[in-house]
PDB file of N, CA and C in Angstrom:
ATOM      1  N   UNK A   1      14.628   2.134 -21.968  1.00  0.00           N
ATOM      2  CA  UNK A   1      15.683   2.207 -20.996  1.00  0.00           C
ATOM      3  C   UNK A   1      16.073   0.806 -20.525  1.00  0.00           C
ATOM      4  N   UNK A   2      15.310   0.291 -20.300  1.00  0.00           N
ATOM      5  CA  UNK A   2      15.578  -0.998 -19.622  1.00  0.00           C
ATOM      6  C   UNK A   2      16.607  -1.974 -20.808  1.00  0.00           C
ATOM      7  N   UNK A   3      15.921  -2.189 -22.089  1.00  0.00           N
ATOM      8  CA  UNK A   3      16.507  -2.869 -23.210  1.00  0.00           C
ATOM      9  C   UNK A   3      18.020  -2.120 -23.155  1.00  0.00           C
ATOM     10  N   UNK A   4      18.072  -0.978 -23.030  1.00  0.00           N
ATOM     11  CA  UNK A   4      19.478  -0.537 -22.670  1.00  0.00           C
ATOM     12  C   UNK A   4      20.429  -1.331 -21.898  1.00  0.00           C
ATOM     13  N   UNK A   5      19.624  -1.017 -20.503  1.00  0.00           N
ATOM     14  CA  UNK A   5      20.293  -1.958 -19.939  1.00  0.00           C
ATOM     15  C   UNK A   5      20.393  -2.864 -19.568  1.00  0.00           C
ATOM     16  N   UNK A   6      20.083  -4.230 -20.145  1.00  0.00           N
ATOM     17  CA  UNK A   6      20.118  -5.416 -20.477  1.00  0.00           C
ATOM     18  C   UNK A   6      20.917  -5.443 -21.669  1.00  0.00           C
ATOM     19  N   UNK A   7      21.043  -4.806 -22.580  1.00  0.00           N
ATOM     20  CA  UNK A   7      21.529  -4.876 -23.790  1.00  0.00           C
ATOM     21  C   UNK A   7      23.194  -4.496 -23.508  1.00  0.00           C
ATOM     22  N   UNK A   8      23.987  -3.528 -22.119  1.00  0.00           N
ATOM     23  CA  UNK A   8      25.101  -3.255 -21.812  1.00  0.00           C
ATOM     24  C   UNK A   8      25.226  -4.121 -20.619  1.00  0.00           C
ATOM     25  N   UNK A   9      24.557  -5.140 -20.391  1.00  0.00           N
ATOM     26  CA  UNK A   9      24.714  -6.124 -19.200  1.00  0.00           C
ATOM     27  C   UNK A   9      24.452  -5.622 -17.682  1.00  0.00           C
ATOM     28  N   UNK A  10      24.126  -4.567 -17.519  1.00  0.00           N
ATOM     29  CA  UNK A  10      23.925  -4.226 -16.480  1.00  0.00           C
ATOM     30  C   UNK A  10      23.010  -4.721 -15.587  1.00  0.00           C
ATOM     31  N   UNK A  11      23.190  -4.846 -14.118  1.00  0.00           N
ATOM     32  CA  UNK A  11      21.887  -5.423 -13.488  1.00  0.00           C
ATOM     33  C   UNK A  11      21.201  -4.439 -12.631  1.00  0.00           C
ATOM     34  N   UNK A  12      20.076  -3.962 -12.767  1.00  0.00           N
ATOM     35  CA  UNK A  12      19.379  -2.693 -12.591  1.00  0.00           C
ATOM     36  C   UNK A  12      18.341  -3.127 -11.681  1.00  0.00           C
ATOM     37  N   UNK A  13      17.678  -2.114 -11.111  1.00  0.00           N
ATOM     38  CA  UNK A  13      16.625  -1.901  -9.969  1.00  0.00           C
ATOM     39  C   UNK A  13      15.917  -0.748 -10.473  1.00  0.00           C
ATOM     40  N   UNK A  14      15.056  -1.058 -10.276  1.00  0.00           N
ATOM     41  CA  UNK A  14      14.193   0.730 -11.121  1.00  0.00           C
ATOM     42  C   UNK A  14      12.807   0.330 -10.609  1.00  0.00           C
ATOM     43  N   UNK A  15      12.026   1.609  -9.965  1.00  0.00           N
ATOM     44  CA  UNK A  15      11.162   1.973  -9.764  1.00  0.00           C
ATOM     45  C   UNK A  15      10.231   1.676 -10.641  1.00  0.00           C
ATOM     46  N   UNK A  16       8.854   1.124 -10.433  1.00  0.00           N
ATOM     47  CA  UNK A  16       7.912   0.836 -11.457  1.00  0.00           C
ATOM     48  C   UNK A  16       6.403   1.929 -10.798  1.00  0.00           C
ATOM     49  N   UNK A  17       5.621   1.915 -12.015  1.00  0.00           N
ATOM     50  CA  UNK A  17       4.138   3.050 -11.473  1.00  0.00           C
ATOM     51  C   UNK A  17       3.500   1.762 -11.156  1.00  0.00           C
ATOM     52  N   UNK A  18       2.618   2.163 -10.328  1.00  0.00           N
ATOM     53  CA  UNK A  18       1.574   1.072 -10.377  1.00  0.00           C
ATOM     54  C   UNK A  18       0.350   0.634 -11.382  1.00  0.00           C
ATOM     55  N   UNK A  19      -0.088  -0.620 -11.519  1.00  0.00           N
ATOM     56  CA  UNK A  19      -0.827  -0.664 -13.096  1.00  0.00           C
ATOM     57  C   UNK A  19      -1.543  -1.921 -11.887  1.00  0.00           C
ATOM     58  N   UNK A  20      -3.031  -2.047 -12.951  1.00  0.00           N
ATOM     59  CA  UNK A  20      -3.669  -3.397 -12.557  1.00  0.00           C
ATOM     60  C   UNK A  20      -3.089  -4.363 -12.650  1.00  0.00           C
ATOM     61  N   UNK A  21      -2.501  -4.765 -13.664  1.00  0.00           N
ATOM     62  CA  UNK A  21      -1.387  -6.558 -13.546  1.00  0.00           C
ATOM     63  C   UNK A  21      -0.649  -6.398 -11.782  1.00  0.00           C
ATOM     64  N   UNK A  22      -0.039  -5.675 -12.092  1.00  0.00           N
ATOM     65  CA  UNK A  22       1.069  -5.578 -11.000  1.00  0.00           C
ATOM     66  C   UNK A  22      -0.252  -5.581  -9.451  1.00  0.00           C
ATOM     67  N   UNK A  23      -1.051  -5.147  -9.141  1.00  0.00           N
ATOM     68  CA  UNK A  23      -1.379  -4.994  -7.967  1.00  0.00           C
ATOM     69  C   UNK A  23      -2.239  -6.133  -8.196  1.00  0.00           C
ATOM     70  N   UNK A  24      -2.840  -6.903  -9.162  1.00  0.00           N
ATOM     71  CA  UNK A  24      -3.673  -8.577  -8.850  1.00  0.00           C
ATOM     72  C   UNK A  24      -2.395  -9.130  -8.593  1.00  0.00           C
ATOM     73  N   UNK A  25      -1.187  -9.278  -8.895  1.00  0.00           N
ATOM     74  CA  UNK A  25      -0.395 -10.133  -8.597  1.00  0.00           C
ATOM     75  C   UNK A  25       0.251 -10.006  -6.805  1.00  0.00           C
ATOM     76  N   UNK A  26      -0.279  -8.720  -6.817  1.00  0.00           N
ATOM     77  CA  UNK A  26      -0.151  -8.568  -5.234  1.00  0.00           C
ATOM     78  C   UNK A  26      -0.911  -8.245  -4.051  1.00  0.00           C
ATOM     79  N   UNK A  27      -2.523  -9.337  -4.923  1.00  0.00           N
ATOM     80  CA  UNK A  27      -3.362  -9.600  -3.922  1.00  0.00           C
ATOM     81  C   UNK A  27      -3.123 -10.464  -2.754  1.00  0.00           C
ATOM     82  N   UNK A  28      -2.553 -11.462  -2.966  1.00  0.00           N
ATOM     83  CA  UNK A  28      -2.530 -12.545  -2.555  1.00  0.00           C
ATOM     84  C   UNK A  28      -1.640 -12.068  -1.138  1.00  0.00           C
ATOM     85  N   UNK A  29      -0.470 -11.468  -1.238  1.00  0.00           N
ATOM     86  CA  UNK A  29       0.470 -10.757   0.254  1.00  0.00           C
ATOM     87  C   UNK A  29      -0.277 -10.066   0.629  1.00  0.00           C
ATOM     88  N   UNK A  30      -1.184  -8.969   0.031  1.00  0.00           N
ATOM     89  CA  UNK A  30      -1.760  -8.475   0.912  1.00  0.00           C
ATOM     90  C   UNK A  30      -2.806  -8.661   1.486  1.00  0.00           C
ATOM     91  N   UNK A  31      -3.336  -9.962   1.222  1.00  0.00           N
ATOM     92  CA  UNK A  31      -4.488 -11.011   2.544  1.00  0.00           C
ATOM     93  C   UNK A  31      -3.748 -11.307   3.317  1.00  0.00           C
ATOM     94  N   UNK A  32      -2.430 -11.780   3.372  1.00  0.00           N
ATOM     95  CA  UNK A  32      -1.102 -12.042   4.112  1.00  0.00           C
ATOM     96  C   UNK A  32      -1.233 -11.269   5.405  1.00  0.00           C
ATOM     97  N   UNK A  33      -0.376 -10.024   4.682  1.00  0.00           N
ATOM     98  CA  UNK A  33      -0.652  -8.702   4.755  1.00  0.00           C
ATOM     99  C   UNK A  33      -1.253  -8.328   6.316  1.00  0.00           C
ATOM    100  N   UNK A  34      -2.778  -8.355   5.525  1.00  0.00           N
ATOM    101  CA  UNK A  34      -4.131  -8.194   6.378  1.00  0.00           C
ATOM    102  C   UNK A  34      -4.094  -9.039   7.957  1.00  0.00           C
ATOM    103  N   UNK A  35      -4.101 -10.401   7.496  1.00  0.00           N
ATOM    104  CA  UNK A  35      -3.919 -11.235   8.028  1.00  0.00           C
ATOM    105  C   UNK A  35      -3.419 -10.949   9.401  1.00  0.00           C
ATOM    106  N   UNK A  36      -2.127 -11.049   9.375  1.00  0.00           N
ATOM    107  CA  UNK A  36      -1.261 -10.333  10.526  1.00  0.00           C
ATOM    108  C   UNK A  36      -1.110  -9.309  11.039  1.00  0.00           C
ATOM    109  N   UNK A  37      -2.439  -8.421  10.543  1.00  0.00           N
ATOM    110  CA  UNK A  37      -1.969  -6.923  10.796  1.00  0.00           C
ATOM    111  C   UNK A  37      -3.374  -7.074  11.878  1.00  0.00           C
ATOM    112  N   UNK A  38      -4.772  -8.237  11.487  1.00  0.00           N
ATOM    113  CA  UNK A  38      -5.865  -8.727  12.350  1.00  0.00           C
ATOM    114  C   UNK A  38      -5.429  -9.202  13.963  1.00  0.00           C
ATOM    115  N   UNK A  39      -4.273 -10.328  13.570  1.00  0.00           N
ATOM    116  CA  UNK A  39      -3.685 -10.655  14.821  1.00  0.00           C
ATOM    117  C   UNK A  39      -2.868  -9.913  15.315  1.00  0.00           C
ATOM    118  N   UNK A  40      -2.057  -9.140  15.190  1.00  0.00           N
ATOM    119  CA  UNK A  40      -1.419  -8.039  15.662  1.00  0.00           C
ATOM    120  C   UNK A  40      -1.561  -6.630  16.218  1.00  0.00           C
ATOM    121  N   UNK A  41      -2.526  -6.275  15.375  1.00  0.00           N
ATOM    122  CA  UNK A  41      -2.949  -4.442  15.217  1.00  0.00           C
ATOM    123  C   UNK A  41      -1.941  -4.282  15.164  1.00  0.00           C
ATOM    124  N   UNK A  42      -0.486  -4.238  14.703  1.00  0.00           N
ATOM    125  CA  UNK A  42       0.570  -3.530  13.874  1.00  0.00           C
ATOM    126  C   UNK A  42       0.856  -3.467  13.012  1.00  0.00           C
ATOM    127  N   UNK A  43       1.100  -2.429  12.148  1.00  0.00           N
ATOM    128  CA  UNK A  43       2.082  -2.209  10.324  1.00  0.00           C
ATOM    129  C   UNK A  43       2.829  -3.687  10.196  1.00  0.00           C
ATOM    130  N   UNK A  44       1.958  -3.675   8.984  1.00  0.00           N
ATOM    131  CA  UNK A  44       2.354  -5.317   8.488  1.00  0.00           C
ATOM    132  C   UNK A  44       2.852  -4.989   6.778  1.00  0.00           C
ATOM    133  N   UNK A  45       4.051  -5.244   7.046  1.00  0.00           N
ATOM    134  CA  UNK A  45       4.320  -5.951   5.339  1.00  0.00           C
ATOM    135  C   UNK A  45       5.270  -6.964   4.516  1.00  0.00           C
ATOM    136  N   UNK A  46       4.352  -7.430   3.524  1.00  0.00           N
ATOM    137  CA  UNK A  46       4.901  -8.657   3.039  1.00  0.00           C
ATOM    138  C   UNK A  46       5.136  -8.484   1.306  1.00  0.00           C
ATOM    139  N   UNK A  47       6.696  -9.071   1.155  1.00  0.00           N
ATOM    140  CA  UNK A  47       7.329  -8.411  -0.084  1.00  0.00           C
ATOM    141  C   UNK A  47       7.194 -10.165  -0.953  1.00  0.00           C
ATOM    142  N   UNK A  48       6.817  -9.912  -2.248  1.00  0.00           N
ATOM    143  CA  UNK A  48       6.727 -10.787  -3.068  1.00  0.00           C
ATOM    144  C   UNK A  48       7.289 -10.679  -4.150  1.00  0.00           C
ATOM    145  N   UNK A  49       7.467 -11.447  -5.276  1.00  0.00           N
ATOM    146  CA  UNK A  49       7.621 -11.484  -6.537  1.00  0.00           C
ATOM    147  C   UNK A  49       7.254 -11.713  -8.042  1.00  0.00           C
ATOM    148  N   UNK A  50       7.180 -11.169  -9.405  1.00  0.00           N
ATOM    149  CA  UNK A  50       6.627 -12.150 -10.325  1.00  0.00           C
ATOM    150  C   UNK A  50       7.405 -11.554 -11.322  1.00  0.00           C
ATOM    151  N   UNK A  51       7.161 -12.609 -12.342  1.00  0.00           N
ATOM    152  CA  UNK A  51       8.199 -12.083 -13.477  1.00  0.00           C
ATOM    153  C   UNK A  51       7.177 -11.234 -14.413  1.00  0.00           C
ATOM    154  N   UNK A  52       7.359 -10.284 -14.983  1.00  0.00           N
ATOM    155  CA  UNK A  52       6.122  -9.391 -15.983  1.00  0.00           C
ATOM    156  C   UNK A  52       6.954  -8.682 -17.014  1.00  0.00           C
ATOM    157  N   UNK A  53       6.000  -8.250 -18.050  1.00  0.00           N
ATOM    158  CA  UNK A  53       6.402  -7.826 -19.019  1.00  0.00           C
ATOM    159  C   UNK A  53       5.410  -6.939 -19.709  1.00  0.00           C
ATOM    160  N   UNK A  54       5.787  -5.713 -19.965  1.00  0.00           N
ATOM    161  CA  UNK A  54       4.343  -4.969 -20.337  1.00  0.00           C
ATOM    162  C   UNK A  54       4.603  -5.028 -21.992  1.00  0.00           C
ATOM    163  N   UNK A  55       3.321  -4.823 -22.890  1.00  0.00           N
ATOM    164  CA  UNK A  55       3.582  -5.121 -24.373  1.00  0.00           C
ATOM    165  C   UNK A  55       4.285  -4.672 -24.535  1.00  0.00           C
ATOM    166  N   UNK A  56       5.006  -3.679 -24.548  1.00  0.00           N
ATOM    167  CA  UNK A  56       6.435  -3.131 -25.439  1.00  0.00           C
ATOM    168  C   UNK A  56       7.705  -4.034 -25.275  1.00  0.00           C
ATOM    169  N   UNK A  57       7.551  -4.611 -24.102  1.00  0.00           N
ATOM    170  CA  UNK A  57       8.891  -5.222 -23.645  1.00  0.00           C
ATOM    171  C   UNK A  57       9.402  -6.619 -24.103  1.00  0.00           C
ATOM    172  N   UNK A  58      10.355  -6.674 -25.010  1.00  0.00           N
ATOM    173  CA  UNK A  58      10.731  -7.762 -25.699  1.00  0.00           C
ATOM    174  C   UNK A  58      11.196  -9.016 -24.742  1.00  0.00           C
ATOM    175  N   UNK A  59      11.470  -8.871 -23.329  1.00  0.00           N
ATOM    176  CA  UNK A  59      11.691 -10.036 -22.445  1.00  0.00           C
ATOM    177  C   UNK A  59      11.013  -9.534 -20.904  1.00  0.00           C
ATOM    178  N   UNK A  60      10.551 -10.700 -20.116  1.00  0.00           N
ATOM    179  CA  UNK A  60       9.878 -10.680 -18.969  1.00  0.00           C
ATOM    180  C   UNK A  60      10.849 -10.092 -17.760  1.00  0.00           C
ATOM    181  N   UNK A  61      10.823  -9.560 -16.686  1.00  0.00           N
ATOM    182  CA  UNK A  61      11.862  -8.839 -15.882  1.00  0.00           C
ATOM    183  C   UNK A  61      10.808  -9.170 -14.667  1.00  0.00           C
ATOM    184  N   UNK A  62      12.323  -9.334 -13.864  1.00  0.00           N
ATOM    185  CA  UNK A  62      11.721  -9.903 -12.160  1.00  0.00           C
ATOM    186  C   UNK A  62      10.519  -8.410 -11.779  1.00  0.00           C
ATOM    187  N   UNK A  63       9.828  -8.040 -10.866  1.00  0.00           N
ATOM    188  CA  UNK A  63       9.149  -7.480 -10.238  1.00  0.00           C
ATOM    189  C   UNK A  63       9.005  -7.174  -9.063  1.00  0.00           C
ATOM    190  N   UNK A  64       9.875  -6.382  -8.298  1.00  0.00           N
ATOM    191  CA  UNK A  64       9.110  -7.211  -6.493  1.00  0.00           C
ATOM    192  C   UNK A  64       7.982  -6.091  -6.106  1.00  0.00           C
ATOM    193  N   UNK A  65       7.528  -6.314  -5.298  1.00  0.00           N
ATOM    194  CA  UNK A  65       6.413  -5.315  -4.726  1.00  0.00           C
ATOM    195  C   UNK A  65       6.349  -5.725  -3.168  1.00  0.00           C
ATOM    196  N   UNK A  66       5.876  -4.606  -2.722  1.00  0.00           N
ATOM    197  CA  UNK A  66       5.580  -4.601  -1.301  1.00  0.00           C
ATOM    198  C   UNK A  66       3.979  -4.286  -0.776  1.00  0.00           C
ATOM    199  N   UNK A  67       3.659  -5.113  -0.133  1.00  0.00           N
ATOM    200  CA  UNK A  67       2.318  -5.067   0.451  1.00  0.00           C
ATOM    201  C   UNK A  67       2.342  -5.418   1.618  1.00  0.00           C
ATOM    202  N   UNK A  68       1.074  -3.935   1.589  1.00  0.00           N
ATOM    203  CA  UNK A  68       1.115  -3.437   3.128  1.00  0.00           C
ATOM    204  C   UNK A  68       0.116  -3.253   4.182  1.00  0.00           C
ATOM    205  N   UNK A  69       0.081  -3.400   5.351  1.00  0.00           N
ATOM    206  CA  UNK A  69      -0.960  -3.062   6.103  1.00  0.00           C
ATOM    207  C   UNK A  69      -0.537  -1.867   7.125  1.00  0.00           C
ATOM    208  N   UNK A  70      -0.844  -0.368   6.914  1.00  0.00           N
ATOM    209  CA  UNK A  70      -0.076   0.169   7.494  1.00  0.00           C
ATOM    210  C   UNK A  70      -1.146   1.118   9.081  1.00  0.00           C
ATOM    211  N   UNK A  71      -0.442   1.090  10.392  1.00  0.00           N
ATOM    212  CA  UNK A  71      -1.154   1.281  11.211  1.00  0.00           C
ATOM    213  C   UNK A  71      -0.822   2.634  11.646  1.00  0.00           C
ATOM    214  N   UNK A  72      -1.978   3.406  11.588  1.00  0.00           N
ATOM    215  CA  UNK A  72      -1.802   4.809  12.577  1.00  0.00           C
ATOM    216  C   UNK A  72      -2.731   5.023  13.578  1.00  0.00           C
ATOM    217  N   UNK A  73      -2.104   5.768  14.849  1.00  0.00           N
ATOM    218  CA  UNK A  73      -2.648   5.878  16.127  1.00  0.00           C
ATOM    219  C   UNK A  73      -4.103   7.268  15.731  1.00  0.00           C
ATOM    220  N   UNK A  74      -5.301   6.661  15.578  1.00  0.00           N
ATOM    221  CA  UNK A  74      -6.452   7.464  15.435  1.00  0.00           C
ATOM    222  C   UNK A  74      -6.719   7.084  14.042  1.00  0.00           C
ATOM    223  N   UNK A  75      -6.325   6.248  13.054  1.00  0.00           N
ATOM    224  CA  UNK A  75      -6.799   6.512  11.522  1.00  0.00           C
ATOM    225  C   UNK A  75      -7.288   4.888  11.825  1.00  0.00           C
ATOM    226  N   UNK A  76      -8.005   4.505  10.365  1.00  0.00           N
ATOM    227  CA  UNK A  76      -8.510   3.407  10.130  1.00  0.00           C
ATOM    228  C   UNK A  76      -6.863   2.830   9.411  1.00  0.00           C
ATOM    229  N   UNK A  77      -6.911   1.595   9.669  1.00  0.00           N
ATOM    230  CA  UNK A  77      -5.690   0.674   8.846  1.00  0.00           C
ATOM    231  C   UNK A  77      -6.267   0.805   7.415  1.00  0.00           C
ATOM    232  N   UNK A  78      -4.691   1.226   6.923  1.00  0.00           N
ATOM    233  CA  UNK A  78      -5.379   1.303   5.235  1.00  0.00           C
ATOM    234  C   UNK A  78      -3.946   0.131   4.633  1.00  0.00           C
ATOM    235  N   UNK A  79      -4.425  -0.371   3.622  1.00  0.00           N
ATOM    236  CA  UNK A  79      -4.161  -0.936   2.589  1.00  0.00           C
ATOM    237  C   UNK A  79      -3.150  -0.480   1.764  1.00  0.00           C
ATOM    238  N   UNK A  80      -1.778  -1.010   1.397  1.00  0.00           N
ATOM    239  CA  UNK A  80      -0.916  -0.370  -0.191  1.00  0.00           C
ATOM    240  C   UNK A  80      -0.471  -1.425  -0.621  1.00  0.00           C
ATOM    241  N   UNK A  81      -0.513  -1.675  -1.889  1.00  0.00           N
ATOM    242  CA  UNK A  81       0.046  -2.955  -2.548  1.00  0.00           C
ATOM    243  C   UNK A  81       0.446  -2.195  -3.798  1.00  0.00           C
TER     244      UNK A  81
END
């Protein structure tokens, strides 16, 4: 799909699953993340970028991801990257 659309020029946004590459590359925001969510106690998140390419894919494509520190009244702060 994507080679599609790159191949009709289009500039696309599409949803990705999550995989190990993608969430080490979004360790690093979510110490960020953490960070501010320590000094705060509020829902913290910090959006990053990298360029990736999984083996099938004949060229590298931007990535963004969001990482998170998310806060609820009675739960423990949990983690999403």
């Amino acid at each position: 799909m994507l080679d599609y659309l790159d191949g009709a020029g289009v500039q696309d946004l599409v949803g990705m699953k999550k995989n190990s590459v993608l969430e080490k590359a979004a360790t690093y925001d979510l110490s960020l993340a953490r960070q501010n969510f320590d000094e705060t106690g509020q829902t913290c998140a910090v959006f990053g970028h990298q360029f990736y390419s999984a083996q099938s894919w004949t060229t590298k494509c931007r990535v963004i991801h969001k990482a998170e520190v998310v806060s609820l009244p009675g739960r423990e702060p949990r983690d999403n990257a």
